[in-house]
Protein backbone atom coordinates (compact mmCIF):
# COMPACT_ATOMS: atom_id res chain seq x y z
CA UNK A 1 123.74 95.56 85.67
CA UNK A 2 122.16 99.11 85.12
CA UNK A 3 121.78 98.19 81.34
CA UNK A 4 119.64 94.82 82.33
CA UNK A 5 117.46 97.18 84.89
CA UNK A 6 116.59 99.33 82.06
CA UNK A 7 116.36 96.45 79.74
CA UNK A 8 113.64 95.29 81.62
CA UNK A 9 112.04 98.38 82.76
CA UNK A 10 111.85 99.37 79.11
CA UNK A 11 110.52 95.98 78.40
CA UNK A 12 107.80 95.76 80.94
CA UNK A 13 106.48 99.14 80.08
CA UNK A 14 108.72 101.38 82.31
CA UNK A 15 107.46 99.38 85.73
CA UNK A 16 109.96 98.42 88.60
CA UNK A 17 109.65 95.30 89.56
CA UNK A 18 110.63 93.01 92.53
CA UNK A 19 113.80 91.81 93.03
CA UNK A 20 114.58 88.38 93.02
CA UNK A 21 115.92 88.80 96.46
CA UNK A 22 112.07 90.32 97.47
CA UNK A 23 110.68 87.92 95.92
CA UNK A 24 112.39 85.49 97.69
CA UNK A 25 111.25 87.17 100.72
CA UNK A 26 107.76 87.08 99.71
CA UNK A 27 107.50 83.78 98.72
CA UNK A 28 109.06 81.85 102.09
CA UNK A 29 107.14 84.47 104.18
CA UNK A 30 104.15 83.07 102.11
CA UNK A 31 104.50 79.05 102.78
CA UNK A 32 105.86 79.56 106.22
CA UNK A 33 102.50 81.74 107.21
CA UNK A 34 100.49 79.40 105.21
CA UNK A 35 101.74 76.55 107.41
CA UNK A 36 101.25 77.88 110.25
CA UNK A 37 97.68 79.41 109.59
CA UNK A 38 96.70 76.25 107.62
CA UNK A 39 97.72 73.03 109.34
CA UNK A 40 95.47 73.14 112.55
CA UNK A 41 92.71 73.53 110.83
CA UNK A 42 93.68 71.39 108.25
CA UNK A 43 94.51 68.77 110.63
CA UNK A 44 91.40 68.83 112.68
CA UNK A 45 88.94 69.13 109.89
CA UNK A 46 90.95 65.58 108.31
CA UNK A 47 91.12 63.77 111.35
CA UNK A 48 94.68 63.25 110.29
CA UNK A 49 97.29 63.39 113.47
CA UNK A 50 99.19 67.41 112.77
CA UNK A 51 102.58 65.61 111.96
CA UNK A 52 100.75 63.87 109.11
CA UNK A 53 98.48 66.88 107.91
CA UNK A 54 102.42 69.31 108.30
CA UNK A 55 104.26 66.60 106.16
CA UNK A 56 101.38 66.90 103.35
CA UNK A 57 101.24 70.77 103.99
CA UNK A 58 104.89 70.56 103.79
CA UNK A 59 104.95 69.34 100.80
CA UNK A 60 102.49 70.85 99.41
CA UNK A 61 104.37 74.42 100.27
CA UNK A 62 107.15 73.32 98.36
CA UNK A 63 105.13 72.98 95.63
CA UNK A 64 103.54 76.42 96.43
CA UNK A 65 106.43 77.83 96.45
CA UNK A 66 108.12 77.61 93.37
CA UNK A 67 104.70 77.85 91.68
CA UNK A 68 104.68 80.92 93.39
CA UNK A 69 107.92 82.63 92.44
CA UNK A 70 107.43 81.20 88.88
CA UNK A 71 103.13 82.68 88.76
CA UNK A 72 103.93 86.26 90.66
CA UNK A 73 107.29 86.83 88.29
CA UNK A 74 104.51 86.09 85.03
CA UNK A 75 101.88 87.97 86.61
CA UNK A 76 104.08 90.80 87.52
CA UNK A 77 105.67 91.40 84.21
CA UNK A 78 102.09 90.84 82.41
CA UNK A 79 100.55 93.35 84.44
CA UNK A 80 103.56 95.94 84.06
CA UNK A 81 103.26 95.69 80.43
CA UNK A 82 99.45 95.60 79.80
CA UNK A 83 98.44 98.00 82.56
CA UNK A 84 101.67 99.82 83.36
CA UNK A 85 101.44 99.18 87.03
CA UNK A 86 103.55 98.02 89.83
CA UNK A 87 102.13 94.98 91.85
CA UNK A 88 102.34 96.86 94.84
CA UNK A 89 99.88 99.31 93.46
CA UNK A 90 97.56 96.53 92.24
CA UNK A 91 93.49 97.19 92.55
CA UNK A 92 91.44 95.05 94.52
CA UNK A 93 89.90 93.61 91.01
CA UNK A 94 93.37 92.76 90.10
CA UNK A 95 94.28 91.17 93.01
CA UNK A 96 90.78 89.00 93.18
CA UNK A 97 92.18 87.70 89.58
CA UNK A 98 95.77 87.12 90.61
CA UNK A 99 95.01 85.44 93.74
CA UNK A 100 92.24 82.81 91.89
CA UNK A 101 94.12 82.41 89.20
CA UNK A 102 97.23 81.36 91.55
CA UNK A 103 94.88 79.01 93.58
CA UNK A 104 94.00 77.25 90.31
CA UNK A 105 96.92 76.58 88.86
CA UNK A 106 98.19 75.41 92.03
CA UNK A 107 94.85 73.11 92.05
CA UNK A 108 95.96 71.40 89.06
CA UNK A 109 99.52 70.66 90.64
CA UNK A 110 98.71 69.51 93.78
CA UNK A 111 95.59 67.04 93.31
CA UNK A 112 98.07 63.88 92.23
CA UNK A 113 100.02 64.69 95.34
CA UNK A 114 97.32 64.81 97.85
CA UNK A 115 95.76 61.34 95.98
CA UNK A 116 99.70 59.47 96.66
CA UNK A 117 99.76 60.67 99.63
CA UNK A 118 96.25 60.18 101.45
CA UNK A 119 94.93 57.30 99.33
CA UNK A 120 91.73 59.21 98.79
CA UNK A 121 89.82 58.45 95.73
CA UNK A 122 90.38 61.72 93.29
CA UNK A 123 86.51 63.21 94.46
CA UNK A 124 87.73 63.63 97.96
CA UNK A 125 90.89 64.71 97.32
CA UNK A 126 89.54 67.42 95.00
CA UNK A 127 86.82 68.10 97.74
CA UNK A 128 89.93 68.21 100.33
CA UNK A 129 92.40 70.28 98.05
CA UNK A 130 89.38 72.68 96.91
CA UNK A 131 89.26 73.34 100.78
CA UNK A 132 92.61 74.06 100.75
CA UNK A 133 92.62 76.20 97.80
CA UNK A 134 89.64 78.78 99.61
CA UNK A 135 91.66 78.64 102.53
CA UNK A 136 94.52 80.14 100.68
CA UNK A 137 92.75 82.16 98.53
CA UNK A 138 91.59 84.11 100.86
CA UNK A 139 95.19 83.81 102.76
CA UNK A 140 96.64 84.73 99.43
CA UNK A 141 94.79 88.09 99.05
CA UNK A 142 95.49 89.15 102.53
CA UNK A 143 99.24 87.94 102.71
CA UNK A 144 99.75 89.65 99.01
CA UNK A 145 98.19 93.30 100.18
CA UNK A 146 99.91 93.50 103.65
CA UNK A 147 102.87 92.59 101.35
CA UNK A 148 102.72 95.26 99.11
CA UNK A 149 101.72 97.51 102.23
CA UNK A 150 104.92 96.41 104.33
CA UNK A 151 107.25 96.67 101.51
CA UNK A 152 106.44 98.50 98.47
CA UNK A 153 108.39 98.66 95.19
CA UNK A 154 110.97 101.43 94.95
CA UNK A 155 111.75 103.21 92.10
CA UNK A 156 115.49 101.60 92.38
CA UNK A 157 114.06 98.31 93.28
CA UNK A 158 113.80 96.75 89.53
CA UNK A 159 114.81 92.84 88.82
């Protein structure tokens, strides 16, 4: 297990990374704040009854979620290896980039859904999932630096 550590250490330019287990931790403390933040809102700027808007949301999370895991992993290693830095330790630049760039990808995921599901035409959907995506945007920044605040990377703590 040391070996693979070192293996990626070595790989990513020397950089710990998060564990899987972290990131795990991360990512469900992500979707469930995101629901919880997002639905009300969500729900009263739709018109659509909260059970309704939390079963989209829902959905949606999942979604979220293992883009998440899949984006911050990428993003993570990238960043170790082209700017030899730790995510925790991330500049506010940095995180503007990583947090629009997460938003738009998700964007591109989640329109079809939110067409099945509502039976909006693809203009409101995108106007309705755009809404989303600043919502989370912002969300996403402030989630991802109280994160990094709350737990930071260890020097033991590679994947």
């Amino acid at each position: 297990m040391e070996e693979r550590n070192q293996t990626f250490r070595a790989k990513d330019g020397g950089v710990a990374l998060r564990t899987w287990r972290d990131r795990l931790r991360q990512v469900l403390a992500f979707e469930a704040g995101g629901l919880v933040l997002i639905t009300p809102p969500f729900s009263w700027a739709s018109g659509a009854p909260v059970l309704d808007s939390l079963g989209l949301l829902a959905l949606l999370a999942l979604i979220a979620a293992l883009w998440n895991a899949l984006y911050n992993t990428v993003f993570d290693r990238l960043e170790a290896r082209l700017a030899g830095r730790r995510a925790d330790l991330r500049p506010p630049s940095w995180r503007i980039v990583h947090a629009l760039g997460f938003e738009g990808g998700l964007l591109f995921l989640t329109l079809p859904v939110i067409v099945a599901w509502t039976g909006l035409g693809w203009l409101e959907a995108l106007v309705a999932d755009l809404g989303l995506a600043l919502a989370y945007t912002v969300y996403a920044y402030v989630f991802n630096w109280c994160y990094d605040r709350l737990f930071p990377i260890g020097p033991d703590q590679g994947e």
